[in-house]
C-alpha atoms as a PDB file:
ATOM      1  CA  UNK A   1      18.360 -17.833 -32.540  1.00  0.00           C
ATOM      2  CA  UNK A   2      16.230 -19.036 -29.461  1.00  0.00           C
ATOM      3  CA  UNK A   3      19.874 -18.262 -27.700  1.00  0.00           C
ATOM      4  CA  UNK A   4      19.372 -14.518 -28.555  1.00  0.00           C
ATOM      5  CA  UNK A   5      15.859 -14.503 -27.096  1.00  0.00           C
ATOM      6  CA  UNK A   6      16.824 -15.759 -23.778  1.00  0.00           C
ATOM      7  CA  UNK A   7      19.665 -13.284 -23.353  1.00  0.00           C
ATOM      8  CA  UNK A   8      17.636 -10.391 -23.884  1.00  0.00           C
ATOM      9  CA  UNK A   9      14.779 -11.524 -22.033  1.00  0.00           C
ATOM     10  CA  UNK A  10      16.792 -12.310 -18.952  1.00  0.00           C
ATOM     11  CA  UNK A  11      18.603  -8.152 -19.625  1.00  0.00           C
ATOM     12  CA  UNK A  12      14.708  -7.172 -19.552  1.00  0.00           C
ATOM     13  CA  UNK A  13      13.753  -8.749 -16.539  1.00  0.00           C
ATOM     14  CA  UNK A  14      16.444  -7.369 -14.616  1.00  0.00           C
ATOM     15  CA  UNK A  15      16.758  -3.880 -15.876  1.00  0.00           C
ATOM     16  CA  UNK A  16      16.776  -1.537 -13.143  1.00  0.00           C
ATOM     17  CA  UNK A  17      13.699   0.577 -12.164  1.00  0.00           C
ATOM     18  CA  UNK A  18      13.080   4.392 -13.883  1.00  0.00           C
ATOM     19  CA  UNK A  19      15.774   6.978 -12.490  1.00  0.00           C
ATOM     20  CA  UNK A  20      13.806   9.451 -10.175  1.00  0.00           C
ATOM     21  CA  UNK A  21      14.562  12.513  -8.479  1.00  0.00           C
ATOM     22  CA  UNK A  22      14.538  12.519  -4.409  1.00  0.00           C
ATOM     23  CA  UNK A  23      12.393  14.713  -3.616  1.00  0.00           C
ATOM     24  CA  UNK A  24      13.551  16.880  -0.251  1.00  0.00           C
ATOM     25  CA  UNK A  25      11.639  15.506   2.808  1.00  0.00           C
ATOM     26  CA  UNK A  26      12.080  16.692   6.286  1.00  0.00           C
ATOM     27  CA  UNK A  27      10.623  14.485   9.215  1.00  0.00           C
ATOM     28  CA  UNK A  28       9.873  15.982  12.137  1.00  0.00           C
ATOM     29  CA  UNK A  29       8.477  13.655  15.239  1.00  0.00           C
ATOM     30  CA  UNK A  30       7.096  14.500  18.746  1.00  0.00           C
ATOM     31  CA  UNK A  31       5.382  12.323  21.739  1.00  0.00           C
ATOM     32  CA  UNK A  32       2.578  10.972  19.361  1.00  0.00           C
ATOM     33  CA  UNK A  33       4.119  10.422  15.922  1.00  0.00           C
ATOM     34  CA  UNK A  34       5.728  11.630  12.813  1.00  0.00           C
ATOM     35  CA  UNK A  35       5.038  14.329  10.640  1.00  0.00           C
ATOM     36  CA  UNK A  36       6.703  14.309   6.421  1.00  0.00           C
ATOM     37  CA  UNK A  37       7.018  17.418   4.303  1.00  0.00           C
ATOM     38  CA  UNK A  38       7.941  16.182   0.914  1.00  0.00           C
ATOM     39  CA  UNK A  39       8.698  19.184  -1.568  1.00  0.00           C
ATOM     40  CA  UNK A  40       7.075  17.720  -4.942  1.00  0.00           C
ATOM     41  CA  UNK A  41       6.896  21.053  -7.205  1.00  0.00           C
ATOM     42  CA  UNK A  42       5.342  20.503 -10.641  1.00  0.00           C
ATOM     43  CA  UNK A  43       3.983  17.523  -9.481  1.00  0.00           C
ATOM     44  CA  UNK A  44      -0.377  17.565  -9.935  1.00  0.00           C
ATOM     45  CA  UNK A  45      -2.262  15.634  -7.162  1.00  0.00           C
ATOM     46  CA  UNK A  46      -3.595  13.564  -9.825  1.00  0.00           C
ATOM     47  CA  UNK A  47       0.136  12.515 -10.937  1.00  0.00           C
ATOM     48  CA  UNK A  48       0.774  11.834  -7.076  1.00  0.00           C
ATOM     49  CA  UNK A  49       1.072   8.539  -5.947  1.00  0.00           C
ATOM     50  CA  UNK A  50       1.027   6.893  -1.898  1.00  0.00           C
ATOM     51  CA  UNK A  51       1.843   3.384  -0.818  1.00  0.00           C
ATOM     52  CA  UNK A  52       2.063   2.074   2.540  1.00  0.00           C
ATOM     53  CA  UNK A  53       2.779  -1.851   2.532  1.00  0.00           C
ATOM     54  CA  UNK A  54       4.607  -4.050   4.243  1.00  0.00           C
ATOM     55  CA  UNK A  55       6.541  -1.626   6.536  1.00  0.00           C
ATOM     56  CA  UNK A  56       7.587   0.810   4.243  1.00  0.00           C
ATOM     57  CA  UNK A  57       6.130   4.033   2.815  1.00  0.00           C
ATOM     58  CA  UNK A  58       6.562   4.865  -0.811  1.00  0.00           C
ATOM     59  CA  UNK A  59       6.146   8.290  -2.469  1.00  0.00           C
ATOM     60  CA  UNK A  60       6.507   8.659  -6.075  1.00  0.00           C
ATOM     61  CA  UNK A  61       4.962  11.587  -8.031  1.00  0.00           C
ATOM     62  CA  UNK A  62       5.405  12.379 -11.989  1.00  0.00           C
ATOM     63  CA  UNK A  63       6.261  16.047 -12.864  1.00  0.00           C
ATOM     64  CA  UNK A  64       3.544  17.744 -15.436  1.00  0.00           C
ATOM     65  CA  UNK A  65       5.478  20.605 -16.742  1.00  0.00           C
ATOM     66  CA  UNK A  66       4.209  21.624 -20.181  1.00  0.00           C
ATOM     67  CA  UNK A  67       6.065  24.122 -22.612  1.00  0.00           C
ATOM     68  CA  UNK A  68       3.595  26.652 -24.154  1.00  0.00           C
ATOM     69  CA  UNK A  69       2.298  25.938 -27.975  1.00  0.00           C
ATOM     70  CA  UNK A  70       4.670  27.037 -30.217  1.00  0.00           C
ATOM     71  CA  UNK A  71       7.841  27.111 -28.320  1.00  0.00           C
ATOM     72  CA  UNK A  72      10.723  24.901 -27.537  1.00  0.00           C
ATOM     73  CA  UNK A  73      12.662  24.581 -24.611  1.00  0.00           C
ATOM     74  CA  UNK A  74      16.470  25.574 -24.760  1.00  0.00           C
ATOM     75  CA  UNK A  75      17.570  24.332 -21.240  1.00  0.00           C
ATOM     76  CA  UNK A  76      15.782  22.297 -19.054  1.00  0.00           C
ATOM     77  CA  UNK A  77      16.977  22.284 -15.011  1.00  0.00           C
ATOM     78  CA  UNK A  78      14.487  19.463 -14.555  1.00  0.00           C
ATOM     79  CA  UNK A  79      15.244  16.776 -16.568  1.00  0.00           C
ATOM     80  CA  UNK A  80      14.481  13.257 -14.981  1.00  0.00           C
ATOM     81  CA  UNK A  81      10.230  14.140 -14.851  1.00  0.00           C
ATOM     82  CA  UNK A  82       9.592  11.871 -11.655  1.00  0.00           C
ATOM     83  CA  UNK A  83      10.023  11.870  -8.049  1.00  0.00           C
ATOM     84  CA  UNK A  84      10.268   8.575  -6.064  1.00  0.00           C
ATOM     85  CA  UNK A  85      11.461   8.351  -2.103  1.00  0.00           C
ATOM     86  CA  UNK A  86      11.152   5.040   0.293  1.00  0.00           C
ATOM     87  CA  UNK A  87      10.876   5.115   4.154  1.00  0.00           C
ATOM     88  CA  UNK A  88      10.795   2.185   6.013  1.00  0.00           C
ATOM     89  CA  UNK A  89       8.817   2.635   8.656  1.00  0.00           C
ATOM     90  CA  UNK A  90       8.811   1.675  12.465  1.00  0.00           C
ATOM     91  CA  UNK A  91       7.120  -0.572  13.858  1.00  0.00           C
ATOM     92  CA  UNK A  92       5.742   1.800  16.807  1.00  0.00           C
ATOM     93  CA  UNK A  93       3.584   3.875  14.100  1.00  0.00           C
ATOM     94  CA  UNK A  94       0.205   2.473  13.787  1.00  0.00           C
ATOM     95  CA  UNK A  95      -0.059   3.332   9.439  1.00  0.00           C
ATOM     96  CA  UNK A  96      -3.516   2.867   9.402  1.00  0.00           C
ATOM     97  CA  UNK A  97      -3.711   5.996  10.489  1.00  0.00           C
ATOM     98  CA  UNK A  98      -1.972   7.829   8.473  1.00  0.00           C
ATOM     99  CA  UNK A  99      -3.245  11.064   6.818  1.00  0.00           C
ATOM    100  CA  UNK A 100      -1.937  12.768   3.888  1.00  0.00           C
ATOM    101  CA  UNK A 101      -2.881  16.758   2.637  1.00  0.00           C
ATOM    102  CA  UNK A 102      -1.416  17.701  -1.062  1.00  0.00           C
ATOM    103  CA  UNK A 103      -0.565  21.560  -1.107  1.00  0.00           C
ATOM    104  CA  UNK A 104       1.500  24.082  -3.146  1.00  0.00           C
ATOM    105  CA  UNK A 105       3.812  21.341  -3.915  1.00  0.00           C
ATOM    106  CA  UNK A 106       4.214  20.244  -0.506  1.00  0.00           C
ATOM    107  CA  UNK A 107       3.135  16.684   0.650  1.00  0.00           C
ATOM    108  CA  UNK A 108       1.958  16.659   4.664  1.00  0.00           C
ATOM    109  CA  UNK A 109       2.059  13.282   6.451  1.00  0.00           C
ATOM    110  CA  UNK A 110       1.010  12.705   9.665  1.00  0.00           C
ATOM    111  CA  UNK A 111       1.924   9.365  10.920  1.00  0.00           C
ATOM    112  CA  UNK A 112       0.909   8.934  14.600  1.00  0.00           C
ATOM    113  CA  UNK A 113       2.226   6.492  17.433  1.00  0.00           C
ATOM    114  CA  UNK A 114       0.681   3.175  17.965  1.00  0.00           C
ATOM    115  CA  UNK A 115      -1.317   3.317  20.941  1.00  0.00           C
ATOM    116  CA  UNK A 116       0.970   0.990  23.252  1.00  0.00           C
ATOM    117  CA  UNK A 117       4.070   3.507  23.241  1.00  0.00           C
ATOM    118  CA  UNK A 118       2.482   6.514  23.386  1.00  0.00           C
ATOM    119  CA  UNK A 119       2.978   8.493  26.814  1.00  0.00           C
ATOM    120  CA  UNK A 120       0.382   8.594  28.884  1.00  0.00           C
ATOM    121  CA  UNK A 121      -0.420   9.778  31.989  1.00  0.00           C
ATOM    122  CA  UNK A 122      -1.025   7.823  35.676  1.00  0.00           C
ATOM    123  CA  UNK A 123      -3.418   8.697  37.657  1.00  0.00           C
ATOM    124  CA  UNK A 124      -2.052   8.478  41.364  1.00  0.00           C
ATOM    125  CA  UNK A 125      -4.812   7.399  43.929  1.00  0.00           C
ATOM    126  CA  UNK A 126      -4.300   8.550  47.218  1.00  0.00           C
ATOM    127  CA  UNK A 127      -4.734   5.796  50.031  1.00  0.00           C
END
């Protein structure tokens, strides 16, 4: 019996994280940083999740869509309700500085540049 027990504890332990959708993301960076936009329809700002640690940025949102009292759904395009995405990040972005605006679905990041690899300009002294 105790046999048993370990065999499904060890299956529980390594069971593999919740499926998720990927949600779209297109990165777009310039001279001082990055900039996400992470398409996350359905997905309230209060179900909408941020994690910057150890290099890496995580995303991960949970889908709120409700069908109206009284009705049941007959096909459902959406049916995994979570979104989950990993970036790891470079080390030339300073992260704690990183800003985040939740609209319309769409999640803006702005990630800028660490100070020491940004351009900057020289001022030439004339002798």
């Amino acid at each position: 019996m105790s046999d048993n027990t370990n065999v499904t504890k060890r299956t529980t332990e390594t069971a593999r994280p919740e499926a998720a959708l990927l949600p779209p993301v297109d990165v777009i960076e310039d001279a001082s940083g990055i900039t996400l936009l992470a398409d996350l329809p359905g997905v309230p700002k209060d179900n909408l999740n941020l994690q910057l640690e150890a290099g890496s940025l995580t995303i991960e949102g949970t889908v709120s869509l409700g069908t109206p009292e009284g009705m049941e759904s007959g096909h459902a395009e959406v049916r995994l309700p979570r979104y989950r995405r990993v970036f790891t990040l470079s080390k030339e972005l300073d992260s704690e500085k990183t800003t985040a605006e939740f609209k319309n679905g769409v999640l803006k990041l702005r990630i800028p540049k660490a100070e020491h690899v940004q351009p900057r300009k020289i001022e030439i002294k004339v002798a």
